[in-house]
C-alpha atoms as a PDB file:
ATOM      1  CA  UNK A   1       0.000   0.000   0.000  1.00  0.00           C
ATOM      2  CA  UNK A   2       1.748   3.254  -0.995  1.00  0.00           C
ATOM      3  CA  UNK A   3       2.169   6.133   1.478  1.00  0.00           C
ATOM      4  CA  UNK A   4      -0.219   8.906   1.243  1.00  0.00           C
ATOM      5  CA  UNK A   5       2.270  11.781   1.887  1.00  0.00           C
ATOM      6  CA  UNK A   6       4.525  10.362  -1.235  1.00  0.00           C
ATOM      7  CA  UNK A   7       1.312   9.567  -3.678  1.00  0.00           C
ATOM      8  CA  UNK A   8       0.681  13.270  -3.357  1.00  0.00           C
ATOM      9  CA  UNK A   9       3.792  13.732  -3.795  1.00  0.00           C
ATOM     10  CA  UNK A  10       4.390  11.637  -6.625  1.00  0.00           C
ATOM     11  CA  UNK A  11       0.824  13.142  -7.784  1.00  0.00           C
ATOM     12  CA  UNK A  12       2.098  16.428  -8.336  1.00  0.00           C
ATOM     13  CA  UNK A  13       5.087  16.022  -9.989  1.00  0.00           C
ATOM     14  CA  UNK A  14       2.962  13.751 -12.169  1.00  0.00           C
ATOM     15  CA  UNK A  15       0.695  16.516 -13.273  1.00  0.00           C
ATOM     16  CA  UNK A  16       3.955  18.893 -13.769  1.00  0.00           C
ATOM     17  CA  UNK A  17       5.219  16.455 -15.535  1.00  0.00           C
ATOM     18  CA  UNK A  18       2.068  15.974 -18.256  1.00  0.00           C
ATOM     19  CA  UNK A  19       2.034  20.638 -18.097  1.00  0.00           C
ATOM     20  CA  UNK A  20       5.283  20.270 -19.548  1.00  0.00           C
ATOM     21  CA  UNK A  21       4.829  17.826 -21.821  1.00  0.00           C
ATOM     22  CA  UNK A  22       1.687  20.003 -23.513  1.00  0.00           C
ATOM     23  CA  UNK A  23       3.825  22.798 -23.724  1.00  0.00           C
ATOM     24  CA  UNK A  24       5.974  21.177 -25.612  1.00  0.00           C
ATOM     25  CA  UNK A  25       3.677  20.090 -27.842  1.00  0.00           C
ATOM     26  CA  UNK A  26       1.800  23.518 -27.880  1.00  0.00           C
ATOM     27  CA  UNK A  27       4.883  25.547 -28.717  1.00  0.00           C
ATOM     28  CA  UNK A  28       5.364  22.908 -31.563  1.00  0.00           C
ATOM     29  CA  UNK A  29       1.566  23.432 -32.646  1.00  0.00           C
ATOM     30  CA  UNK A  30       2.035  26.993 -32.771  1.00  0.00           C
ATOM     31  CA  UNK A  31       5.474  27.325 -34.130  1.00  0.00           C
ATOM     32  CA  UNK A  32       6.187  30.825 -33.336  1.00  0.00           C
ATOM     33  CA  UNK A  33       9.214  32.611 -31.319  1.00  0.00           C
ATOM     34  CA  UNK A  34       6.403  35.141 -29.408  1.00  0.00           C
ATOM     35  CA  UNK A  35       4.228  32.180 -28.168  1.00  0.00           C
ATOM     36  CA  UNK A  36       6.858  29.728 -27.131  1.00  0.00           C
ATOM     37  CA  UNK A  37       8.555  32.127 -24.957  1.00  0.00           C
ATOM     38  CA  UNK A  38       5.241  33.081 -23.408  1.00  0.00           C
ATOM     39  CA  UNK A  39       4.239  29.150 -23.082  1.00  0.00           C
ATOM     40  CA  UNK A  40       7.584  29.236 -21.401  1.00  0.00           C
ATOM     41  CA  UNK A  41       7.258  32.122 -19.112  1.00  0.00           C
ATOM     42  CA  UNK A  42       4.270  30.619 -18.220  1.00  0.00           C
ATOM     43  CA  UNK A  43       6.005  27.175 -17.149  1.00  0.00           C
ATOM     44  CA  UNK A  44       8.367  29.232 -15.003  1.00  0.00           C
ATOM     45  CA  UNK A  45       5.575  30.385 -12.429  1.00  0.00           C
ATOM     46  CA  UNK A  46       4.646  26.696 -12.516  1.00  0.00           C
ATOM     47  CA  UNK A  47       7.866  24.842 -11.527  1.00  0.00           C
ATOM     48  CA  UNK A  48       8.736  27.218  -8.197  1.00  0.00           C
ATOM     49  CA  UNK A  49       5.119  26.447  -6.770  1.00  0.00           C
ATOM     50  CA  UNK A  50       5.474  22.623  -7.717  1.00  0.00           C
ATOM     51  CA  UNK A  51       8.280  22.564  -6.160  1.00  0.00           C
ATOM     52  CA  UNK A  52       7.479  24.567  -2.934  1.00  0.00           C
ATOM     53  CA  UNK A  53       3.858  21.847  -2.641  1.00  0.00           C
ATOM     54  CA  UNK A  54       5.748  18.859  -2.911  1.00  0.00           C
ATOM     55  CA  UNK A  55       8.205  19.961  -0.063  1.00  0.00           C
ATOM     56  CA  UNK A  56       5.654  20.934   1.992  1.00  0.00           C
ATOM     57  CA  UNK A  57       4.034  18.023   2.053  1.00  0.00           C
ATOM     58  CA  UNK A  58       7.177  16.017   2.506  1.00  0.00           C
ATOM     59  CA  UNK A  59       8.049  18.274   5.322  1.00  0.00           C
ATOM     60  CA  UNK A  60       4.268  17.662   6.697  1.00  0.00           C
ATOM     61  CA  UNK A  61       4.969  13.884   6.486  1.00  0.00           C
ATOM     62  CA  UNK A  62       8.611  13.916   8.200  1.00  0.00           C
ATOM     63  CA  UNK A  63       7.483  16.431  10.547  1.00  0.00           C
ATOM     64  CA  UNK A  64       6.955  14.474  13.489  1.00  0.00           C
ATOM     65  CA  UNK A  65      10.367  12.390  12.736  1.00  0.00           C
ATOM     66  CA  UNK A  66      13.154  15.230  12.962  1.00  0.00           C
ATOM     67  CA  UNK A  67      13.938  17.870  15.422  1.00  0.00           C
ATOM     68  CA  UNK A  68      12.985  21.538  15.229  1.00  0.00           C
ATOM     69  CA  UNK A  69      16.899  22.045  14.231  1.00  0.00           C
ATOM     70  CA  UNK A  70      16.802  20.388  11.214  1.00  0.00           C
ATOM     71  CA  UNK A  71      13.225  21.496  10.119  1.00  0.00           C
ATOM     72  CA  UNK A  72      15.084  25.403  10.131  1.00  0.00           C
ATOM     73  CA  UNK A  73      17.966  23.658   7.831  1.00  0.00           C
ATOM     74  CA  UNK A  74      15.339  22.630   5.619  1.00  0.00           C
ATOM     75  CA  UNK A  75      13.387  25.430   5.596  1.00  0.00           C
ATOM     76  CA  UNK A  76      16.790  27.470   4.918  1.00  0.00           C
ATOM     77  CA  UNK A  77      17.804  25.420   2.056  1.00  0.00           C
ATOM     78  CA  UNK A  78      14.537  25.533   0.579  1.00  0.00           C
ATOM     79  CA  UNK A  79      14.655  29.582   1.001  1.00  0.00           C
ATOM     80  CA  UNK A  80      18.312  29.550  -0.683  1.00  0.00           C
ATOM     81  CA  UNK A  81      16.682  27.397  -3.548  1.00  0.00           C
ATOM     82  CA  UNK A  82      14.430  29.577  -4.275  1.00  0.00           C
ATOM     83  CA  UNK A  83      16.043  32.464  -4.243  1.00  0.00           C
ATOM     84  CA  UNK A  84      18.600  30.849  -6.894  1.00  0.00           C
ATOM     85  CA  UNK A  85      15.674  30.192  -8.820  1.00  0.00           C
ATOM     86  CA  UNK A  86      13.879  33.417  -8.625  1.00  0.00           C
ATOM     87  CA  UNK A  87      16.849  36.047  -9.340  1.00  0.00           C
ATOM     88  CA  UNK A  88      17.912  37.587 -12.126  1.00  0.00           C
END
């Protein structure tokens, strides 16, 4: 029987997963510069909140296995993450 915590998980990065597979194809559909790079764009909001869900509910399912300490080292990691991910 699988976990519920990692088919969520496993859920998500399922459906990011098939949202970048139909932009793909929809950037080949339209085969224009201008609306691939918005498809794009658009895939770059996606990815950061994908990511931030499925930690979050890792972190919900680990919670009550690891100390307060390590939760912060987590949480900081995640933070430097996405701030790699977010600048310019």
């Amino acid at each position: 029987m699988l976990d519920k915590i990692v088919l969520s998980m496993a859920t998500l990065r399922i459906i990011s997963g098939s949202l970048e597979l139909c932009a793909a194809l929809l950037m080949l559909r339209f085969n224009e510069v201008n609306k691939a790079l918005l498809i794009n764009s658009s895939l770059a909001l996606v990815g950061p909140l994908i990511l931030i869900s499925t930690t979050a509910i890792g972190l919900v399912g680990v919670a009550d296995k690891i100390s307060y300490g390590k939760m912060l080292w987590i949480t900081a990691g995640i933070a430097c993450l996405m701030i790699g991910i977010l600048k310019k």
